[in-house]
N, C-alpha and C. Protein backbone atom coordinates (compact mmCIF):
# COMPACT_ATOMS: atom_id res chain seq x y z
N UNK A 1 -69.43 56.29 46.02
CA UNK A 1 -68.31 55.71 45.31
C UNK A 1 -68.45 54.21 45.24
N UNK A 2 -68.32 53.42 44.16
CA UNK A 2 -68.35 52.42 43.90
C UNK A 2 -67.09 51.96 43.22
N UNK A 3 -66.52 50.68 44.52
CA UNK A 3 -65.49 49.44 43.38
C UNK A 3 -65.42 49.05 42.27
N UNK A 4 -66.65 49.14 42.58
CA UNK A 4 -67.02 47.22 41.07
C UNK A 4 -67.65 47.87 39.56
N UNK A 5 -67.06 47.54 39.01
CA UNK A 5 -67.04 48.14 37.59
C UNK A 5 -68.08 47.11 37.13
N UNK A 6 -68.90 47.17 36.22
CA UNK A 6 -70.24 46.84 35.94
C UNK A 6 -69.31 46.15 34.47
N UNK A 7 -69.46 44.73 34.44
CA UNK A 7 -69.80 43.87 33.50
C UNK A 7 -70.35 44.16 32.15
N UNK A 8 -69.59 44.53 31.33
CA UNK A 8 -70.11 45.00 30.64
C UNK A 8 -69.12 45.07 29.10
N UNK A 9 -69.78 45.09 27.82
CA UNK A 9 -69.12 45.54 26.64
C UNK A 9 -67.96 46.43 27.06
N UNK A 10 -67.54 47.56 27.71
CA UNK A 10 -66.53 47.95 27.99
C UNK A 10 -65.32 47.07 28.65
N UNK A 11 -65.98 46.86 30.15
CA UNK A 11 -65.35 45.41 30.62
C UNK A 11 -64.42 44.85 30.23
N UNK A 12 -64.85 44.03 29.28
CA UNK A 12 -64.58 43.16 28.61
C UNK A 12 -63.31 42.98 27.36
N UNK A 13 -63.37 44.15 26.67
CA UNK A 13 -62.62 44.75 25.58
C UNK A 13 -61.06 44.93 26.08
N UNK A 14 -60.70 45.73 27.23
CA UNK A 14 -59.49 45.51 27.44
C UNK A 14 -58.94 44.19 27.53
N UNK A 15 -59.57 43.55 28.47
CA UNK A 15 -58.65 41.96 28.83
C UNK A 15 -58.83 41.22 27.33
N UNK A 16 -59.72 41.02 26.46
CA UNK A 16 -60.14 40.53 25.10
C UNK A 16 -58.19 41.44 23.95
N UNK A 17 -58.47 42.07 24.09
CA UNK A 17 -57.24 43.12 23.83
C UNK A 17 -55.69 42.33 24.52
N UNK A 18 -55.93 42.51 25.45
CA UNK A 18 -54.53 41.71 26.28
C UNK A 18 -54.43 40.83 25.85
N UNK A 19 -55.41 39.63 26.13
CA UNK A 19 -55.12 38.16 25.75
C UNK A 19 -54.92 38.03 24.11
N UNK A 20 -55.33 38.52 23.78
CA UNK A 20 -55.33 38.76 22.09
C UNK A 20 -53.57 39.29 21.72
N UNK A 21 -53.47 40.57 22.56
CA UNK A 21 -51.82 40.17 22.55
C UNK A 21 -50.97 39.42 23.19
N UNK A 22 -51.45 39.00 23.87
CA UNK A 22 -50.28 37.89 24.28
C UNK A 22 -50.21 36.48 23.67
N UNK A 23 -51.31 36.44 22.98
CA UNK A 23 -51.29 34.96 21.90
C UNK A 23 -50.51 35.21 20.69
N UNK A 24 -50.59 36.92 20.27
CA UNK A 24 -49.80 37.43 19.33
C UNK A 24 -48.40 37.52 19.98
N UNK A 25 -48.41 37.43 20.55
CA UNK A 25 -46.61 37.42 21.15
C UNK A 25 -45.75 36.05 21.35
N UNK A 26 -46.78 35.00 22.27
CA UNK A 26 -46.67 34.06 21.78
C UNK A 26 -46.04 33.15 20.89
N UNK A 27 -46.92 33.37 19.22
CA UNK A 27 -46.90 32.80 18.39
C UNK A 27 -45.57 33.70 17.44
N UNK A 28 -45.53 34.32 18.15
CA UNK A 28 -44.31 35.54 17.34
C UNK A 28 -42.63 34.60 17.80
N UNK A 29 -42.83 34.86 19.42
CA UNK A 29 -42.12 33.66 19.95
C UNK A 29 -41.71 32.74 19.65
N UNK A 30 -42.78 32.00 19.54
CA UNK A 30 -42.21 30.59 18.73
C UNK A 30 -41.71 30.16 17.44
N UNK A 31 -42.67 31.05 16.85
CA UNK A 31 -41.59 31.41 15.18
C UNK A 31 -40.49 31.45 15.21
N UNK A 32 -40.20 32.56 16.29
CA UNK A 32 -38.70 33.24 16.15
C UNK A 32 -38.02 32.01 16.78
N UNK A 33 -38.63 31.17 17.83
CA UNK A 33 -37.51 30.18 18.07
C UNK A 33 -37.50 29.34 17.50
N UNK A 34 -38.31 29.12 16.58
CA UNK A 34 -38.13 27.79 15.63
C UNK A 34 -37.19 28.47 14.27
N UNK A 35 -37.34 29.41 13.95
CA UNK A 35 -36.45 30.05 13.39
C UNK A 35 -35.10 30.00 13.88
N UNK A 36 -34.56 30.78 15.54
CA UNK A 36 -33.57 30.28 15.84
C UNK A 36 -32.82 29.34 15.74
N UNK A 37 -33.69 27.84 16.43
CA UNK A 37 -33.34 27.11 15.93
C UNK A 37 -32.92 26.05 14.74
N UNK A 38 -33.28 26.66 13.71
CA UNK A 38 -32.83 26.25 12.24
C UNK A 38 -31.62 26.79 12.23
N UNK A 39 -31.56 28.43 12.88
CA UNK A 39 -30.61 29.13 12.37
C UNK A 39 -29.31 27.93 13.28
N UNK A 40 -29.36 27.79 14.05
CA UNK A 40 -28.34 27.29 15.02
C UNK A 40 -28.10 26.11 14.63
N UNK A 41 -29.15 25.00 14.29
CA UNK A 41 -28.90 24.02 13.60
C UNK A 41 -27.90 23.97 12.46
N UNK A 42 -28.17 25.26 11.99
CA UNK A 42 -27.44 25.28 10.62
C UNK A 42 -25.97 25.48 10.93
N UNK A 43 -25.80 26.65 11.89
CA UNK A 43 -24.49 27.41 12.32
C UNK A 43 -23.40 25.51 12.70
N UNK A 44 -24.52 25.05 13.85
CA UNK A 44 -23.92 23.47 14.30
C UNK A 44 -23.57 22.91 12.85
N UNK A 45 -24.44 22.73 11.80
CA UNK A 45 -23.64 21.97 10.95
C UNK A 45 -22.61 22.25 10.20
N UNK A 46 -22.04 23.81 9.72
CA UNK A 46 -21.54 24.57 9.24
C UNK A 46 -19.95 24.03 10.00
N UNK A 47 -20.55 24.28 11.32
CA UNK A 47 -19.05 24.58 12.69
C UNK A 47 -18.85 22.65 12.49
N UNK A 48 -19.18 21.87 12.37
CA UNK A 48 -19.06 20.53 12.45
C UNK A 48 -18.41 19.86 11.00
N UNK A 49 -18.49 20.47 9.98
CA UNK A 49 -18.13 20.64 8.99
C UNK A 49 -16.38 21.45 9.08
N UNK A 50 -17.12 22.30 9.36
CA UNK A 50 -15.63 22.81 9.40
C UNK A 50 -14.56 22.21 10.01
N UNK A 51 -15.15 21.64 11.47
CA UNK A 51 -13.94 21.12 12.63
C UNK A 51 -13.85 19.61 11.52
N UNK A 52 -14.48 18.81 10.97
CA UNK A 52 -13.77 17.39 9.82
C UNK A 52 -12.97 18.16 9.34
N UNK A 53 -13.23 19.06 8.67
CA UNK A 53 -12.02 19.57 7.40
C UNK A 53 -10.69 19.56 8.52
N UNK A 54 -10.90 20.47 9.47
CA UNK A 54 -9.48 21.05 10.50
C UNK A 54 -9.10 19.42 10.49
N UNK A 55 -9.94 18.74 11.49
CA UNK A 55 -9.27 17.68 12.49
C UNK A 55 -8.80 16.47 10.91
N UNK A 56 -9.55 16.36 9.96
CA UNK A 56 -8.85 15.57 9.05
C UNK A 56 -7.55 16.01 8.45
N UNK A 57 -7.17 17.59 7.77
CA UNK A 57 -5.79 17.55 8.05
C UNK A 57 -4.90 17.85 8.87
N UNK A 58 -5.41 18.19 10.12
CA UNK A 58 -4.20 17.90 11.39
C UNK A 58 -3.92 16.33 11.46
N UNK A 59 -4.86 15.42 11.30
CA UNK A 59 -4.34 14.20 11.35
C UNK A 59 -4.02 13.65 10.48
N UNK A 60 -4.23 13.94 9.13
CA UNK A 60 -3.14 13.70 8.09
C UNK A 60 -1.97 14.31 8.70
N UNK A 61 -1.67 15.40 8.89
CA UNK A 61 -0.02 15.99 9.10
C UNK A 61 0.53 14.88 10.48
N UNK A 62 -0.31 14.72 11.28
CA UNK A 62 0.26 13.45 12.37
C UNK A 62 0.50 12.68 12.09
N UNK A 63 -0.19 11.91 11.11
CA UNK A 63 0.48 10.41 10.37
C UNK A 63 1.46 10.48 9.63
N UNK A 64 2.07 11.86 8.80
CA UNK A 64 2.73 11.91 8.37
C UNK A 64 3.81 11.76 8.79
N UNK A 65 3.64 12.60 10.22
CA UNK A 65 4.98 12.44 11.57
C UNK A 65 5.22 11.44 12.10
N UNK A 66 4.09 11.02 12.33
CA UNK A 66 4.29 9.58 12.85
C UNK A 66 5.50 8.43 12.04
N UNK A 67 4.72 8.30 10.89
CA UNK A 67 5.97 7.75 9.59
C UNK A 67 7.22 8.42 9.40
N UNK A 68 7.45 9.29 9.28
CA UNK A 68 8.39 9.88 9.09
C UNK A 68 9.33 9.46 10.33
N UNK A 69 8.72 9.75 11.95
CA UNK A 69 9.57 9.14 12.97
C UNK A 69 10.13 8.10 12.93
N UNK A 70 9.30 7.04 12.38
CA UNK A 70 9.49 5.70 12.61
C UNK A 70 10.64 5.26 11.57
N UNK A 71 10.70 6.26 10.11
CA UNK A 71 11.29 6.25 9.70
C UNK A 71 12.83 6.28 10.53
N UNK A 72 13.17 7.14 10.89
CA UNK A 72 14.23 8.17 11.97
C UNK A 72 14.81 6.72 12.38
N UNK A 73 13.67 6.39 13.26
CA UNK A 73 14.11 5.35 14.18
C UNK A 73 14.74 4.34 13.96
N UNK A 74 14.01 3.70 12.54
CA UNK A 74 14.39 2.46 11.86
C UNK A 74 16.42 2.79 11.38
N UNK A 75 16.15 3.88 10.64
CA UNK A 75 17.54 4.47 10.65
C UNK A 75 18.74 4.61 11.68
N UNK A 76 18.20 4.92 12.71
CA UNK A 76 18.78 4.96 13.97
C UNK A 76 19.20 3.40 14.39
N UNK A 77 18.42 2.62 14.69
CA UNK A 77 18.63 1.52 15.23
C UNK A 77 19.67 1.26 14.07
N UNK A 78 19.56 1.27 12.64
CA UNK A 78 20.36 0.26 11.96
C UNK A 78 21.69 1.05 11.87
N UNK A 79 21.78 2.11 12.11
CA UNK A 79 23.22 2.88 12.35
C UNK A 79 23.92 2.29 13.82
N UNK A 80 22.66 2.74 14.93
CA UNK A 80 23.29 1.90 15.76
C UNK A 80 24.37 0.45 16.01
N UNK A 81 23.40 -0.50 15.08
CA UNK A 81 23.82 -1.70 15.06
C UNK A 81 25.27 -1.91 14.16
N UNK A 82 25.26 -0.64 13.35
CA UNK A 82 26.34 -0.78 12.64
C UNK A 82 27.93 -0.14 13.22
N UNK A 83 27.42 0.74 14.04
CA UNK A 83 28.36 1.03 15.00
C UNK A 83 28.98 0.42 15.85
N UNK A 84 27.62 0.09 16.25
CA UNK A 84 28.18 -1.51 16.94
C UNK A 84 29.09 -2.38 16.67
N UNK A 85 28.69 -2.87 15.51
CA UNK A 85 29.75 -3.56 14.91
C UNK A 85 30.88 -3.17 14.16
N UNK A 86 30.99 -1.92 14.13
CA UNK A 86 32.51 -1.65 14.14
C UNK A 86 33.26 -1.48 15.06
N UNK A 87 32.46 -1.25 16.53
CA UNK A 87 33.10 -1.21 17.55
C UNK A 87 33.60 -2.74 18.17
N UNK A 88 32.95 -3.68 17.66
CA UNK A 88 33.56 -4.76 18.19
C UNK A 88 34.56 -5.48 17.26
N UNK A 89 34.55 -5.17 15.96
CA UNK A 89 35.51 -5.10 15.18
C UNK A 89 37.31 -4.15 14.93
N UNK A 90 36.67 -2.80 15.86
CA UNK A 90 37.92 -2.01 15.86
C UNK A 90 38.50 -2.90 17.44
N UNK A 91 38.07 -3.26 18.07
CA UNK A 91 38.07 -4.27 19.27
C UNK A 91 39.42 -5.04 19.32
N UNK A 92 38.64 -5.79 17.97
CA UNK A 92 39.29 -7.14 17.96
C UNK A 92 40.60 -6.69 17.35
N UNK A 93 40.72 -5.86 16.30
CA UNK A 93 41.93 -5.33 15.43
C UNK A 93 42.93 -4.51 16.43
N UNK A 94 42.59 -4.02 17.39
CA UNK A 94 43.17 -3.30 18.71
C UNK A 94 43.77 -4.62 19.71
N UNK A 95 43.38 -5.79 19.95
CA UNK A 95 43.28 -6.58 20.88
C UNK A 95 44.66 -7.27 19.82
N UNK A 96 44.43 -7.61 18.65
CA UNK A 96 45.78 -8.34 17.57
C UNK A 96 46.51 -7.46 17.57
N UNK A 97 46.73 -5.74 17.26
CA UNK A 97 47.53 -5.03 17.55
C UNK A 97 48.54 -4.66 18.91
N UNK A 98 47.61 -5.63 20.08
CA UNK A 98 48.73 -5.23 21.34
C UNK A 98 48.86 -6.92 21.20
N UNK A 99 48.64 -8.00 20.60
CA UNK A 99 49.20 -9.08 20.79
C UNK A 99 50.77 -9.08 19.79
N UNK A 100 50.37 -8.82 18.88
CA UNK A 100 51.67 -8.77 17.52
C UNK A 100 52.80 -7.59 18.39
N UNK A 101 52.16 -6.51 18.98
CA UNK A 101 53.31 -5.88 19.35
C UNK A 101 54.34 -6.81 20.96
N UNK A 102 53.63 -7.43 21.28
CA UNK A 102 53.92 -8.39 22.35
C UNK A 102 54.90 -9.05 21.69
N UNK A 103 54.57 -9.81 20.64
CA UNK A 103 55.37 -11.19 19.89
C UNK A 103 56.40 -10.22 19.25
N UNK A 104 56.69 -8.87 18.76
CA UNK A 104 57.66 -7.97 18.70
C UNK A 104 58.15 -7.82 19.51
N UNK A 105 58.31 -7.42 20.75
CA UNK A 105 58.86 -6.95 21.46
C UNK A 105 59.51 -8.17 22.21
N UNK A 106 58.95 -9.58 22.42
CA UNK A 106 59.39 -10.73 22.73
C UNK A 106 60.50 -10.60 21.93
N UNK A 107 60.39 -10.72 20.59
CA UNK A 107 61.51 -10.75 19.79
C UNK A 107 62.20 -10.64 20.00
N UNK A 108 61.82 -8.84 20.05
CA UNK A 108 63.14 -8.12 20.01
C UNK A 108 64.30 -8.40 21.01
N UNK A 109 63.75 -8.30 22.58
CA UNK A 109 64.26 -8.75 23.70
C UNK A 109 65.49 -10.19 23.70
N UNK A 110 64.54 -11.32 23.01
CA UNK A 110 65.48 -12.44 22.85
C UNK A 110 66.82 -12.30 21.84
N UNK A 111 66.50 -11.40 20.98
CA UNK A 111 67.78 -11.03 20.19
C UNK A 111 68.69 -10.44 20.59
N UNK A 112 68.36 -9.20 22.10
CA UNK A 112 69.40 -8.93 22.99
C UNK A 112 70.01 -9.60 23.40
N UNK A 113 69.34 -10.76 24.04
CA UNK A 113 69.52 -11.76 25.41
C UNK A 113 71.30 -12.78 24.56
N UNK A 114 70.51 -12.81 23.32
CA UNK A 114 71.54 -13.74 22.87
C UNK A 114 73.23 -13.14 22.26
N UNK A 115 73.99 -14.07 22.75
CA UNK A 115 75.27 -13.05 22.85
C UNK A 115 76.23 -13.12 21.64
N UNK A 116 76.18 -14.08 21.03
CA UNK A 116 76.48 -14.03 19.06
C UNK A 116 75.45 -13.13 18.25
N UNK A 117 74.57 -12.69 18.67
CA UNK A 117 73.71 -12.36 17.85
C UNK A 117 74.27 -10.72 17.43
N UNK A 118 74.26 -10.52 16.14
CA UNK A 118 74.41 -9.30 15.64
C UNK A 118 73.78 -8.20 16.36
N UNK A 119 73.84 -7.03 16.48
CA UNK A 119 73.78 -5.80 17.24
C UNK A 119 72.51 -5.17 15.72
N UNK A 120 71.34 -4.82 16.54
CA UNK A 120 70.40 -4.05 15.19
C UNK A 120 71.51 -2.47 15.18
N UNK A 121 71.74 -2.20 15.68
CA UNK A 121 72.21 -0.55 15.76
C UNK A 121 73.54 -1.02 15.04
N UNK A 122 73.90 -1.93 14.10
CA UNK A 122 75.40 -1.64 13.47
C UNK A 122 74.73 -1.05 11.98
């Protein structure tokens, strides 16, 4: 019985065979990933494309809000201020209303006090 396989045209042919496919596999390989990668390249520009379109009108619709708030606000404050100033105006018209009823009622009082003076209840 003998190990060693004799060198030879037979030999040879299998591993010639192997390596022969595995360069064919290889090169199959790399196709396919250079292929992949186009394909993915492409998918990336497609998906990158798409997300401008999304993210440009979500942020149009934000600026829109944005303005529109500021709008609100500007409104707000100037209602505010106008409230305001009727409140310090109904103030002042409240503050002459308990003075005049004062200088009435002074009046009235001294017209009691005095003893010629006509009677309001005749």
């Amino acid at each position: 019985m003998t190990f060693v396989r004799p060198r030879g045209a037979e030999g040879d042919r299998p591993g010639v065979e192997v390596e022969s496919n595995i360069r064919e596999l290889v090169r199959r390989d790399a196709t396919a990933l250079r292929q992949a990668e186009s394909d993915s390249e492409l998918a990336a520009n497609n998906l990158s494309t798409l997300l401008r379109r999304v993210s440009a009108h979500s942020t149009r619709e934000i600026d829109l809000l944005i303005a529109e708030l500021r709008t609100l606000r500007d409104k707000l404050h100037a209602d505010g201020n106008r409230v305001e100033r009727e409140i310090v105006e109904y103030a002042a018209l409240s503050q002459s209303v308990i003075q005049l009823t004062k200088i009435i009622a002074d009046g009235v009082m001294q017209i009691k006090k005095v003893p010629d003076a006509p009677s309001i209840t005749e």
